[in-house]
C-alpha atoms as a PDB file:
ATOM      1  CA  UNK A   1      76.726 123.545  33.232  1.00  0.00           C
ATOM      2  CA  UNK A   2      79.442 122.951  36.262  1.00  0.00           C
ATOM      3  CA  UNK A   3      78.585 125.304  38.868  1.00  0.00           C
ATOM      4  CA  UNK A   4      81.537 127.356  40.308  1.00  0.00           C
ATOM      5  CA  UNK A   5      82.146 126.560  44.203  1.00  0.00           C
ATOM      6  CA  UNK A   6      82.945 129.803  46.690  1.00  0.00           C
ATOM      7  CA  UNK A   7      86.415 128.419  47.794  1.00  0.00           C
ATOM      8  CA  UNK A   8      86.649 130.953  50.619  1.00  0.00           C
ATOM      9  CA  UNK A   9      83.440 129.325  52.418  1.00  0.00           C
ATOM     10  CA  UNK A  10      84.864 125.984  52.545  1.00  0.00           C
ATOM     11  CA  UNK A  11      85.876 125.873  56.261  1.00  0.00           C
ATOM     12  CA  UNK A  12      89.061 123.392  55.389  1.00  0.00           C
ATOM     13  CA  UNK A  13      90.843 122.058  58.176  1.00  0.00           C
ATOM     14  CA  UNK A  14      94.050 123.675  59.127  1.00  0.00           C
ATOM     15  CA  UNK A  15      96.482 123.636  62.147  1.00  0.00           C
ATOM     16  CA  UNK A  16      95.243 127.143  62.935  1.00  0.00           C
ATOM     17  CA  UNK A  17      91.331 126.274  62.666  1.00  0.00           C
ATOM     18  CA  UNK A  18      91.231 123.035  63.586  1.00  0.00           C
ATOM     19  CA  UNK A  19      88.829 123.879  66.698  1.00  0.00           C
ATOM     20  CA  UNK A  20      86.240 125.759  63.926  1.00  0.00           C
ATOM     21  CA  UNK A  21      86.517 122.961  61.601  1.00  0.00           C
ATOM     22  CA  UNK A  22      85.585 119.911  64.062  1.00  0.00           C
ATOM     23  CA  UNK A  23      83.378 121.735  65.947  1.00  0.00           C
ATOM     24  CA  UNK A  24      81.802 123.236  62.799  1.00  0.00           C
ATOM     25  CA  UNK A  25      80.777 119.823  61.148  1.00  0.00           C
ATOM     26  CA  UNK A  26      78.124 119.339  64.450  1.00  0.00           C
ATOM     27  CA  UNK A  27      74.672 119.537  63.086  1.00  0.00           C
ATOM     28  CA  UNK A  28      72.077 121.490  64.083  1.00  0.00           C
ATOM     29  CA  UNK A  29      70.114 118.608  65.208  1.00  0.00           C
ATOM     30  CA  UNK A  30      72.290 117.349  67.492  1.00  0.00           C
ATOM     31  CA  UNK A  31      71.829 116.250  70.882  1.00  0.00           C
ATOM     32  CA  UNK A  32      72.221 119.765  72.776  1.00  0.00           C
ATOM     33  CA  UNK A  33      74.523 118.476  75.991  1.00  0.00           C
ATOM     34  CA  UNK A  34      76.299 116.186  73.397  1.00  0.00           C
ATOM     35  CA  UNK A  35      77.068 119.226  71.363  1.00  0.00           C
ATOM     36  CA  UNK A  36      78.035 121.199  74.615  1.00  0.00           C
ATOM     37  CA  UNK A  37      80.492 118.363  75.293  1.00  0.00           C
ATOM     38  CA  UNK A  38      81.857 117.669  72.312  1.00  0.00           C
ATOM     39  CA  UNK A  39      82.984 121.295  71.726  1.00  0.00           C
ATOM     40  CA  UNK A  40      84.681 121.281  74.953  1.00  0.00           C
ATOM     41  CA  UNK A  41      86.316 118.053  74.636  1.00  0.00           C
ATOM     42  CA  UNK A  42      87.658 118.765  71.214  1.00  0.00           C
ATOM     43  CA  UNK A  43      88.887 122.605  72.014  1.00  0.00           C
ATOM     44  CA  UNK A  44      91.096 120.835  75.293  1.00  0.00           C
ATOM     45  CA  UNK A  45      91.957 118.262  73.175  1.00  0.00           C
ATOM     46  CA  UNK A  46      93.560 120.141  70.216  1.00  0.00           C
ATOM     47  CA  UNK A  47      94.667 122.931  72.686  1.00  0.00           C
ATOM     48  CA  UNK A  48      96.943 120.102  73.726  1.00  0.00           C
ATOM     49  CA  UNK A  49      98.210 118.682  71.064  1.00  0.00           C
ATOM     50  CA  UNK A  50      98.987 122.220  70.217  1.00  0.00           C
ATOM     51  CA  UNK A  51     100.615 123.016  73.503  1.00  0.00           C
ATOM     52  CA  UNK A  52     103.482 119.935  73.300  1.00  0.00           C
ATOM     53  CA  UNK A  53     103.495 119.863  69.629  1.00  0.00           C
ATOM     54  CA  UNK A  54     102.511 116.352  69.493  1.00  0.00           C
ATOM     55  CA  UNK A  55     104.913 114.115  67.974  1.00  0.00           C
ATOM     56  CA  UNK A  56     103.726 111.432  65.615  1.00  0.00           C
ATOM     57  CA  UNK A  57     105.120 108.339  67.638  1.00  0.00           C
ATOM     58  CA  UNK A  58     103.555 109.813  70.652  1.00  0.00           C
ATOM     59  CA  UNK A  59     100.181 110.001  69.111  1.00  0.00           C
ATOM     60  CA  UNK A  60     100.879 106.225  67.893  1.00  0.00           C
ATOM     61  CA  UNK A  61     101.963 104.992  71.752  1.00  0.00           C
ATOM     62  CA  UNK A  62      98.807 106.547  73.019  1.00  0.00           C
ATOM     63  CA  UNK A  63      96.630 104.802  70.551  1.00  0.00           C
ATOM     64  CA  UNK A  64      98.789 101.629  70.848  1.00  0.00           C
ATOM     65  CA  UNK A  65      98.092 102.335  74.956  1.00  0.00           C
ATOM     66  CA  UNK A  66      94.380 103.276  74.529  1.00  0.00           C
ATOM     67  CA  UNK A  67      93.756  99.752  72.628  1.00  0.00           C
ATOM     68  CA  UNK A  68      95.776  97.648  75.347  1.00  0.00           C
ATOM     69  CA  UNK A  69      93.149  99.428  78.239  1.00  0.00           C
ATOM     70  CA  UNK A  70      90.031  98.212  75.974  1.00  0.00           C
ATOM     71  CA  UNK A  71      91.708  94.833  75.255  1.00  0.00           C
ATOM     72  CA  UNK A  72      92.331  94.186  78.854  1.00  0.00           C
ATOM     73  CA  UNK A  73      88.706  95.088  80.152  1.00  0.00           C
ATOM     74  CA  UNK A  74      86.409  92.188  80.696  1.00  0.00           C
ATOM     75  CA  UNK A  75      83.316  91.816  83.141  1.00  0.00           C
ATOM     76  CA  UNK A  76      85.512  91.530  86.419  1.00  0.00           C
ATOM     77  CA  UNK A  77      88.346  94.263  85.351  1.00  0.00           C
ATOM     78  CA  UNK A  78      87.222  97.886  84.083  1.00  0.00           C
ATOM     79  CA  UNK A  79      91.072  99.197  82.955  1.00  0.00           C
ATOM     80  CA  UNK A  80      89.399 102.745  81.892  1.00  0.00           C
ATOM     81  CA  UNK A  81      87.931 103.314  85.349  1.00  0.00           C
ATOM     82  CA  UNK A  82      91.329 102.574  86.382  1.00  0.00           C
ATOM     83  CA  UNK A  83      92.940 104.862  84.091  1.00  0.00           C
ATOM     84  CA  UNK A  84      90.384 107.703  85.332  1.00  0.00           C
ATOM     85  CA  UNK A  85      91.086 107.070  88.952  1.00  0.00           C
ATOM     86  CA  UNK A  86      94.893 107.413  88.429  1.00  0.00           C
ATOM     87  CA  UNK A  87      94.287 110.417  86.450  1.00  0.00           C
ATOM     88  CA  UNK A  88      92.240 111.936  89.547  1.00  0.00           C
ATOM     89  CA  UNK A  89      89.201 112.162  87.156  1.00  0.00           C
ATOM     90  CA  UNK A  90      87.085 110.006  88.836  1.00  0.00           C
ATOM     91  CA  UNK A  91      87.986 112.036  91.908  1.00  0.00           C
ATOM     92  CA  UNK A  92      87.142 115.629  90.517  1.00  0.00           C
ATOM     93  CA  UNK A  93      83.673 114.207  89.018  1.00  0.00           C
ATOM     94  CA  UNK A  94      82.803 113.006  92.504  1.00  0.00           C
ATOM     95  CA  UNK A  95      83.722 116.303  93.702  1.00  0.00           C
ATOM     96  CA  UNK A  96      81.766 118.119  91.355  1.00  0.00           C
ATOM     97  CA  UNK A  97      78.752 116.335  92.129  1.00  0.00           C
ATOM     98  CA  UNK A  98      78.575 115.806  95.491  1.00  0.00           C
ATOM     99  CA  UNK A  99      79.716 119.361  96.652  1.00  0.00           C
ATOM    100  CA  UNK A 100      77.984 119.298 100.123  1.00  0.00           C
ATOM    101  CA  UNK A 101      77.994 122.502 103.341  1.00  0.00           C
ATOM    102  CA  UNK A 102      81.119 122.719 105.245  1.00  0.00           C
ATOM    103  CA  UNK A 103      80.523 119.909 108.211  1.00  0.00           C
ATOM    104  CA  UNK A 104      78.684 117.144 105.909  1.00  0.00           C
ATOM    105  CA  UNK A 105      80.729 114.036 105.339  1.00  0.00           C
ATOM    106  CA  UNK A 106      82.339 114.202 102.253  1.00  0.00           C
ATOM    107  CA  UNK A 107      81.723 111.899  99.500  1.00  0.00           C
ATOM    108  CA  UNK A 108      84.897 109.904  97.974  1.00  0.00           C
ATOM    109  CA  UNK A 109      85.039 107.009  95.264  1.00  0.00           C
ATOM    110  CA  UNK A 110      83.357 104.251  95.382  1.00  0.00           C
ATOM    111  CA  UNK A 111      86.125 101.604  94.346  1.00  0.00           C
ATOM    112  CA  UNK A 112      85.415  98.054  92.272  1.00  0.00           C
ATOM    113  CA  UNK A 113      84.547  95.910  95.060  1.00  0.00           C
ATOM    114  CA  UNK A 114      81.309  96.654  96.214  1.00  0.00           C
ATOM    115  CA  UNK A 115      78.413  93.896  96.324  1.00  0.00           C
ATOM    116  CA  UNK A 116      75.001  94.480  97.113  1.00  0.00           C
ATOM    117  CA  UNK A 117      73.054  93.020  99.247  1.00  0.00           C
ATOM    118  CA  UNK A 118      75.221  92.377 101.838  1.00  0.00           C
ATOM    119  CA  UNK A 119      74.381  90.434 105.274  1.00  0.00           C
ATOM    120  CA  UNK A 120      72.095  92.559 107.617  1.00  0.00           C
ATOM    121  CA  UNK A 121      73.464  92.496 111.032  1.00  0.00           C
ATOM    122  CA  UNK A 122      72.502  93.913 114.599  1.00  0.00           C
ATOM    123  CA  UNK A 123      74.410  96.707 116.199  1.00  0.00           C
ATOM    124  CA  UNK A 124      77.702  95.377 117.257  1.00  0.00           C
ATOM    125  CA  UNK A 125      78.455  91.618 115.450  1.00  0.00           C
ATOM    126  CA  UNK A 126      81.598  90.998 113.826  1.00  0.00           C
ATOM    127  CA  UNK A 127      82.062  91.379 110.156  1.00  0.00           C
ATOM    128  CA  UNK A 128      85.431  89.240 110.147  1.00  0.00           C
ATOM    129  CA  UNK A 129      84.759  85.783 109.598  1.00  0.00           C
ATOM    130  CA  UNK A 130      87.947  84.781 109.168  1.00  0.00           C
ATOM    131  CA  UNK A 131      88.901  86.312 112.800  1.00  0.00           C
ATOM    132  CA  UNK A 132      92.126  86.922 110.771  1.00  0.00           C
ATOM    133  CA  UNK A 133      93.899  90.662 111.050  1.00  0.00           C
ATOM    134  CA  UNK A 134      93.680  92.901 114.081  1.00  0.00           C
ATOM    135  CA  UNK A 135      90.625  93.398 115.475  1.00  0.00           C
ATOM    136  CA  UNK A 136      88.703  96.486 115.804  1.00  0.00           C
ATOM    137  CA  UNK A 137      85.822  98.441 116.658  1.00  0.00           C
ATOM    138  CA  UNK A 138      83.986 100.848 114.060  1.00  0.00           C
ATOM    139  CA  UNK A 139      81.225 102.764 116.159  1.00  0.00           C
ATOM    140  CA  UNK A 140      79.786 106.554 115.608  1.00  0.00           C
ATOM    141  CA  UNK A 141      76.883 108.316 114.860  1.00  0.00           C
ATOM    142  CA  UNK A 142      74.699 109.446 111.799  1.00  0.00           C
ATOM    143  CA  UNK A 143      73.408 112.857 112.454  1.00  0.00           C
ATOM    144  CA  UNK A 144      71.841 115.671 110.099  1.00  0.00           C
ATOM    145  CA  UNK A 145      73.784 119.126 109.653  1.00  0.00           C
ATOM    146  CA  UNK A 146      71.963 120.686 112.780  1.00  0.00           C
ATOM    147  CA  UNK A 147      73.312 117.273 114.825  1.00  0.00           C
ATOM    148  CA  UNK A 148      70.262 115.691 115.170  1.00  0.00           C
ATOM    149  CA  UNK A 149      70.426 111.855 115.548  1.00  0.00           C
ATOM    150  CA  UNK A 150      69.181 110.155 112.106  1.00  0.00           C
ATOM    151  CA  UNK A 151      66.877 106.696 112.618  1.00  0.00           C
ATOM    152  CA  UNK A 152      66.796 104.191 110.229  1.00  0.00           C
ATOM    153  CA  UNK A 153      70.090 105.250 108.057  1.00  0.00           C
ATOM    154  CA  UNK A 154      71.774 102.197 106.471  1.00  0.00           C
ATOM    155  CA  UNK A 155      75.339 101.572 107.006  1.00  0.00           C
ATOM    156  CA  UNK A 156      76.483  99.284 104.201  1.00  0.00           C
ATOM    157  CA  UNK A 157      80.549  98.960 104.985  1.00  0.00           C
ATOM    158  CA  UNK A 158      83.302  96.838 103.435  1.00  0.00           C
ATOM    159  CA  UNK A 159      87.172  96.317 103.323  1.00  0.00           C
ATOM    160  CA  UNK A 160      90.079  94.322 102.785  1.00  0.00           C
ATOM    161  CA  UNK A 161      91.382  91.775 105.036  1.00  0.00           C
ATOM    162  CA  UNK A 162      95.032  91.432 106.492  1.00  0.00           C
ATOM    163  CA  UNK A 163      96.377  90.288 102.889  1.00  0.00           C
ATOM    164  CA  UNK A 164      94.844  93.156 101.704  1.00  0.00           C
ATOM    165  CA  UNK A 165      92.350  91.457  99.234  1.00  0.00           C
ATOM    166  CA  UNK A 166      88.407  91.536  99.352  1.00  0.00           C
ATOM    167  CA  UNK A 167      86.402  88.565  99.725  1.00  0.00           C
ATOM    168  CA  UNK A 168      85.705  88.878  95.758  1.00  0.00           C
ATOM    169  CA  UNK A 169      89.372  88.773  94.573  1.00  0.00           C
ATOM    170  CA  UNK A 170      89.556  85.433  96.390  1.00  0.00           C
ATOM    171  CA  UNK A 171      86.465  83.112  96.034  1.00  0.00           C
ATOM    172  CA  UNK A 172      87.383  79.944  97.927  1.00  0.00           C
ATOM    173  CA  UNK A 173      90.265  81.174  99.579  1.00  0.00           C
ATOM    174  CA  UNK A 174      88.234  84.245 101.625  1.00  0.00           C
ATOM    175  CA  UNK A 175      84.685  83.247 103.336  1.00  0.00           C
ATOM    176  CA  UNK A 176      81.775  84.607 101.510  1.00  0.00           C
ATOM    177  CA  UNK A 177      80.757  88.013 102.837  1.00  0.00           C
ATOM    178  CA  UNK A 178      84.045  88.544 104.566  1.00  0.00           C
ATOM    179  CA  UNK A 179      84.484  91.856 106.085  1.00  0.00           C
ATOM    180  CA  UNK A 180      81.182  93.198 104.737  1.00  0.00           C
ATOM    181  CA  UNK A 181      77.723  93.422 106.632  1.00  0.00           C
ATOM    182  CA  UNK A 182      75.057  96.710 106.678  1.00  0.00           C
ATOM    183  CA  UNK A 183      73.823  97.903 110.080  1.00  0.00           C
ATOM    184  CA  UNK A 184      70.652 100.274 110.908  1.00  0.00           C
ATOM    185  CA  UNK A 185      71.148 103.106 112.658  1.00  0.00           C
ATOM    186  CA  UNK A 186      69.279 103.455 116.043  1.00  0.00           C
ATOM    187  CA  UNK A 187      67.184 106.106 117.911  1.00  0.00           C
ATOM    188  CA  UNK A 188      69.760 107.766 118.777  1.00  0.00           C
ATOM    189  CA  UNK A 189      71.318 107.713 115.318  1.00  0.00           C
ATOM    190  CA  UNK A 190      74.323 105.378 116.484  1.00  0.00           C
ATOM    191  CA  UNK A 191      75.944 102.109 114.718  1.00  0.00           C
ATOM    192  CA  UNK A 192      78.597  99.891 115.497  1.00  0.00           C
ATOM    193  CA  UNK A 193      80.310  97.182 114.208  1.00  0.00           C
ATOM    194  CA  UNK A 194      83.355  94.829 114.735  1.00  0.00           C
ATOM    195  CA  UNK A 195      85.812  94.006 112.039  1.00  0.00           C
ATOM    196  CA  UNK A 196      89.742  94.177 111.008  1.00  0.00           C
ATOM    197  CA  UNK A 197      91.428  97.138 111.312  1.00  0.00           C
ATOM    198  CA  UNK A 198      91.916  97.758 107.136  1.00  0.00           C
ATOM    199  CA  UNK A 199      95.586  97.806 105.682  1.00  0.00           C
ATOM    200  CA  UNK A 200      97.097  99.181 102.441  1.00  0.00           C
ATOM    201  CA  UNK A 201      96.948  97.222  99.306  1.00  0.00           C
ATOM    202  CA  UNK A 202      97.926  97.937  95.447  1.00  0.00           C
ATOM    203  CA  UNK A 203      95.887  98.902  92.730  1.00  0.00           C
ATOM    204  CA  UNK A 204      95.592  96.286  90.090  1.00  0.00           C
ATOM    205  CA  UNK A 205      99.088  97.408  88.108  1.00  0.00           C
ATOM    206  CA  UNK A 206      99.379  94.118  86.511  1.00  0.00           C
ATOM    207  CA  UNK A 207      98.139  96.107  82.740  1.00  0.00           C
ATOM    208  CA  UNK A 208      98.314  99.145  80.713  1.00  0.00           C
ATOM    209  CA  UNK A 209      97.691 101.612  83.639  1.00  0.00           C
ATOM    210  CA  UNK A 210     100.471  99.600  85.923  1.00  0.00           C
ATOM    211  CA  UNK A 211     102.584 100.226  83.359  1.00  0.00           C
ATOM    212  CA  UNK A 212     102.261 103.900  83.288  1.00  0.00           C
ATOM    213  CA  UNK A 213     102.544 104.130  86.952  1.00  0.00           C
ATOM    214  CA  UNK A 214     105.738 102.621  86.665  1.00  0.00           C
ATOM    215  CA  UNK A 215     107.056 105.244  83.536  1.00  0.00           C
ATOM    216  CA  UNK A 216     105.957 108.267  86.035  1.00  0.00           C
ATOM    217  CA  UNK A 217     108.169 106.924  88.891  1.00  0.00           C
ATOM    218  CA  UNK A 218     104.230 106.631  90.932  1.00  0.00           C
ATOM    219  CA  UNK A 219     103.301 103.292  93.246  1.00  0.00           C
ATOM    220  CA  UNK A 220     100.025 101.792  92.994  1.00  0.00           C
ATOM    221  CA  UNK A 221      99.194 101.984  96.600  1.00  0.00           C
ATOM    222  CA  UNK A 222      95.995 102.567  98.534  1.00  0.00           C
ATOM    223  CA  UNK A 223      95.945 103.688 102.203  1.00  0.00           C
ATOM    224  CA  UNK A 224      94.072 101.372 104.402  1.00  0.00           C
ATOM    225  CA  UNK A 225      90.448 102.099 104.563  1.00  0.00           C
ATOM    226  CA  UNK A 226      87.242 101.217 105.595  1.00  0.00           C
ATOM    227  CA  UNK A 227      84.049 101.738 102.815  1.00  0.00           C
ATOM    228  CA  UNK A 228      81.064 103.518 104.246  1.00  0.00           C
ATOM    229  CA  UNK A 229      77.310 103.914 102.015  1.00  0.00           C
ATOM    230  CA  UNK A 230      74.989 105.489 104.126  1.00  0.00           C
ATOM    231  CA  UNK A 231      71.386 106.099 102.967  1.00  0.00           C
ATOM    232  CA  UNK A 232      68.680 107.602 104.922  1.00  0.00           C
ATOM    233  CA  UNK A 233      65.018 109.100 103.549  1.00  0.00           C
ATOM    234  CA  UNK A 234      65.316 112.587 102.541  1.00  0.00           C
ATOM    235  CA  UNK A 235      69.023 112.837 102.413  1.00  0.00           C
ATOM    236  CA  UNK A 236      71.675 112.593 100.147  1.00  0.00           C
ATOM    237  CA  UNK A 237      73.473 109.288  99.744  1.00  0.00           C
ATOM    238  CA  UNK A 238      77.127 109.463 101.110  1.00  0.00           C
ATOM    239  CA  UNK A 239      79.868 107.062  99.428  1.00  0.00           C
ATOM    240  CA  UNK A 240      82.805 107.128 100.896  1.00  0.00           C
ATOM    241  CA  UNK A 241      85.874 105.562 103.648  1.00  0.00           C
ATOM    242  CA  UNK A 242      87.376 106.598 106.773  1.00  0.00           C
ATOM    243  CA  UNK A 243      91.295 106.493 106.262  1.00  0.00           C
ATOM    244  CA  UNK A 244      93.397 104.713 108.777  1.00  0.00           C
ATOM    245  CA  UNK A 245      95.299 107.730 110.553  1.00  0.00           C
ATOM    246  CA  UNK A 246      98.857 106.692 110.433  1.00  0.00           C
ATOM    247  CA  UNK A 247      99.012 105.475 107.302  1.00  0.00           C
ATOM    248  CA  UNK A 248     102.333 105.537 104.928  1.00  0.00           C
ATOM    249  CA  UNK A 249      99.956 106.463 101.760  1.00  0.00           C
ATOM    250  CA  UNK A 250      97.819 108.656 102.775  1.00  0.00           C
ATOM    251  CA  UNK A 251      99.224 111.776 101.064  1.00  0.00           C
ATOM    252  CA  UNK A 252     100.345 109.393  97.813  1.00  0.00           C
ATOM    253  CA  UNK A 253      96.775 107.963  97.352  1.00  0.00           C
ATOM    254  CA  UNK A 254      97.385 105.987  93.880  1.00  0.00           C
ATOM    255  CA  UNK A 255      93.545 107.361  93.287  1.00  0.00           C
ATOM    256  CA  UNK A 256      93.531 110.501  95.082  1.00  0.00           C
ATOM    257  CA  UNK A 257      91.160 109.357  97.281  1.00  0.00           C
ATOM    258  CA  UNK A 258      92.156 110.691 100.932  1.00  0.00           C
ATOM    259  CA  UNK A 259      90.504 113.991 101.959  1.00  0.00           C
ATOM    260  CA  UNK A 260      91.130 115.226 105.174  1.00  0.00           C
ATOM    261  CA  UNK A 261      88.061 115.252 106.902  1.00  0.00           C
ATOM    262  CA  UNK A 262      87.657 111.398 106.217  1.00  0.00           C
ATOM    263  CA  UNK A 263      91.151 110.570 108.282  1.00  0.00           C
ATOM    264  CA  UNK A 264      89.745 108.741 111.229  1.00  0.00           C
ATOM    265  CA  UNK A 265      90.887 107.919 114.796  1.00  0.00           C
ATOM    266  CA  UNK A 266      92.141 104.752 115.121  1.00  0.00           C
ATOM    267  CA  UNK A 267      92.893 104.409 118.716  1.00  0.00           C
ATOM    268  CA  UNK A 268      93.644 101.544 121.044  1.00  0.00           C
ATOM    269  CA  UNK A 269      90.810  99.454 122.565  1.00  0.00           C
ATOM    270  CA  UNK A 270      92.682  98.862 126.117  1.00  0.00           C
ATOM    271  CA  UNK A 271      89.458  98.147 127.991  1.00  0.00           C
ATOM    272  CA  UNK A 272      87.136  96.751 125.165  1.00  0.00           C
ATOM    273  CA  UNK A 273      87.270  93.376 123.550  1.00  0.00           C
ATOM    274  CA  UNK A 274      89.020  94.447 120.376  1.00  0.00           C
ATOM    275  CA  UNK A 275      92.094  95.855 120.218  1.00  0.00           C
ATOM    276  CA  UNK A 276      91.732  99.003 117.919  1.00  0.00           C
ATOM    277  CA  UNK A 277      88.345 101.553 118.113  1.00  0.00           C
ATOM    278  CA  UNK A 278      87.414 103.781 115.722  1.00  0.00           C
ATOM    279  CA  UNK A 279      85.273 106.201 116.272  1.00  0.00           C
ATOM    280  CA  UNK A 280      83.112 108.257 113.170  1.00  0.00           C
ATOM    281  CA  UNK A 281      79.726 110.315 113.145  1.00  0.00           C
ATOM    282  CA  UNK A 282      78.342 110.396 109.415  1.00  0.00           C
ATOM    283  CA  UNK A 283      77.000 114.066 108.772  1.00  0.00           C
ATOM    284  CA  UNK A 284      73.810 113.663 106.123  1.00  0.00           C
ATOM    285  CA  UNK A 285      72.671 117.057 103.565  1.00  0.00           C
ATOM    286  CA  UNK A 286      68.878 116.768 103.664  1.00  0.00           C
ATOM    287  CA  UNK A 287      68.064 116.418  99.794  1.00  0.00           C
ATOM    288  CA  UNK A 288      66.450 119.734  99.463  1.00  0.00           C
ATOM    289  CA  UNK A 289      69.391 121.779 100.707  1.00  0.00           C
ATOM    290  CA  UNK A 290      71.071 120.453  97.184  1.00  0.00           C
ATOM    291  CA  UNK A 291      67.971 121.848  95.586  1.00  0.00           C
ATOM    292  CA  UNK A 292      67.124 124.983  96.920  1.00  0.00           C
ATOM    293  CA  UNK A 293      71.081 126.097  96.081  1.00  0.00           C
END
């Protein structure tokens, strides 16, 4: 005998349920966070869709534009991290986990070009080994939240050079190492270093994400910075740059990048031996501070 099914349990999917009906089909086993998640992203999702009434040959571009970002993704080139920096994602996930006391040095993206195990180097020697760009000195302290001096805190910097390419982007053309070195802070918590004063340079807008730049009327400019990882025992890692002050892009950041309190000096050197200095003090969170809130 065919049993009779309770039509009005059936959660079908509908334009008006179609939150309760996705979100419904997650099983009771499932991975809680995942589930957590999931909900969210599927509520916003639809939400949207809802809100511009999503037309059928929009849906189709984005899919057609999803599958070019995968497509054009290989071991040297991650589009989708592109596409989230544009999109100021990256930017508000950084935020939301690095939220530090008013005073600490602010965290900001890290960017693709970062190599480890860069060249150690004593206080003061000169990154460029080109010589190429104009010269300049990068000196400061790393300090704790009270302004005591920090010993031992790893500086590991990097940036572009005058063409506004790293070292990376051109093997062969660019000395190995070029503009990159890490320095250990003193007694006195100081560093210093020489290099090239940084300069703005373009996003990779060659692909998918270029291309959208273009069809929002947005340039793929950077403003010229300098990359900063500082680590130290018993405090919290800071990622971030110091922003060249006078810079055309700073407030048009192609990756919303540029917070305020990371806008450095950049002042002449007249009686040093480079011709820009830039001065910085790094502010560290002691790791238990994050804790304890």
């Amino acid at each position: 005998m065919t049993k009779l099914i309770d039509l009005s349990k059936i959660d079908y999917f509908t334009e008006e349920s179609s939150v309760e009906a996705v979100v419904g089909r997650t099983g009771a086993e499932a991975q809680e966070r995942l589930a957590v998640v999931w909900s969210s992203l599927v509520k916003h999702l639809h939400d949207f869709a809802k809100d511009i009434e999503l037309r059928q040959e929009e849906w189709d571009i984005a899919v057609q534009f999803l599958t070019a970002t995968g497509q054009i993704c290989d071991e040297n080139r991650q589009e989708f991290i592109l596409l989230s920096d544009v999109m100021g994602l990256s930017m508000l996930t950084d935020a939301i986990n690095n939220r530090r006391p008013s005073g600490a040095t602010e965290n900001t993206v890290l960017g693709p070009f970062h190599v480890e195990n860069a060249p150690e180097y004593e206080m003061g020697a000169n990154i460029s080994l080109d010589g190429k760009g104009q010269s300049c000195l990068f000196e400061g302290r790393v300090i704790d939240t009270d302004g005591n001096p920090i010993e031992g805190a790893r500086v590991d910097v990097w940036c572009d050079n005058e063409d506004g390419y790293y070292d990376v982007q051109q093997p062969g053309i660019q000395p190995k190492w070029n503009n990159r070195g890490v320095f250990t802070s003193g007694a006195d918590g100081s560093y210093s270093f020489r290099g090239s004063k940084p300069v703005s340079y373009p996003i990779p807008h060659d692909g998918p994400v270029g291309q959208l730049l273009v069809q929002l009327d947005r340039h793929p400019y950077r403003p010229a910075h300098m990359h900063y990882i500082v680590t130290a025992p018993g405090h919290e890692k800071i990622v971030t740059h110091t922003f060249v002050g006078d810079d055309e892009y700073l407030k048009s950041d192609a990756v919303f990048g540029v917070k305020a309190t990371l806008v450095a000096s950049f002042e002449k050197n007249v009686d040093g031996d480079t011709e820009w200095r830039s001065p910085f003090d790094f502010v560290m969170v002691p790791v238990m501070t994050k804790e304890a809130d």
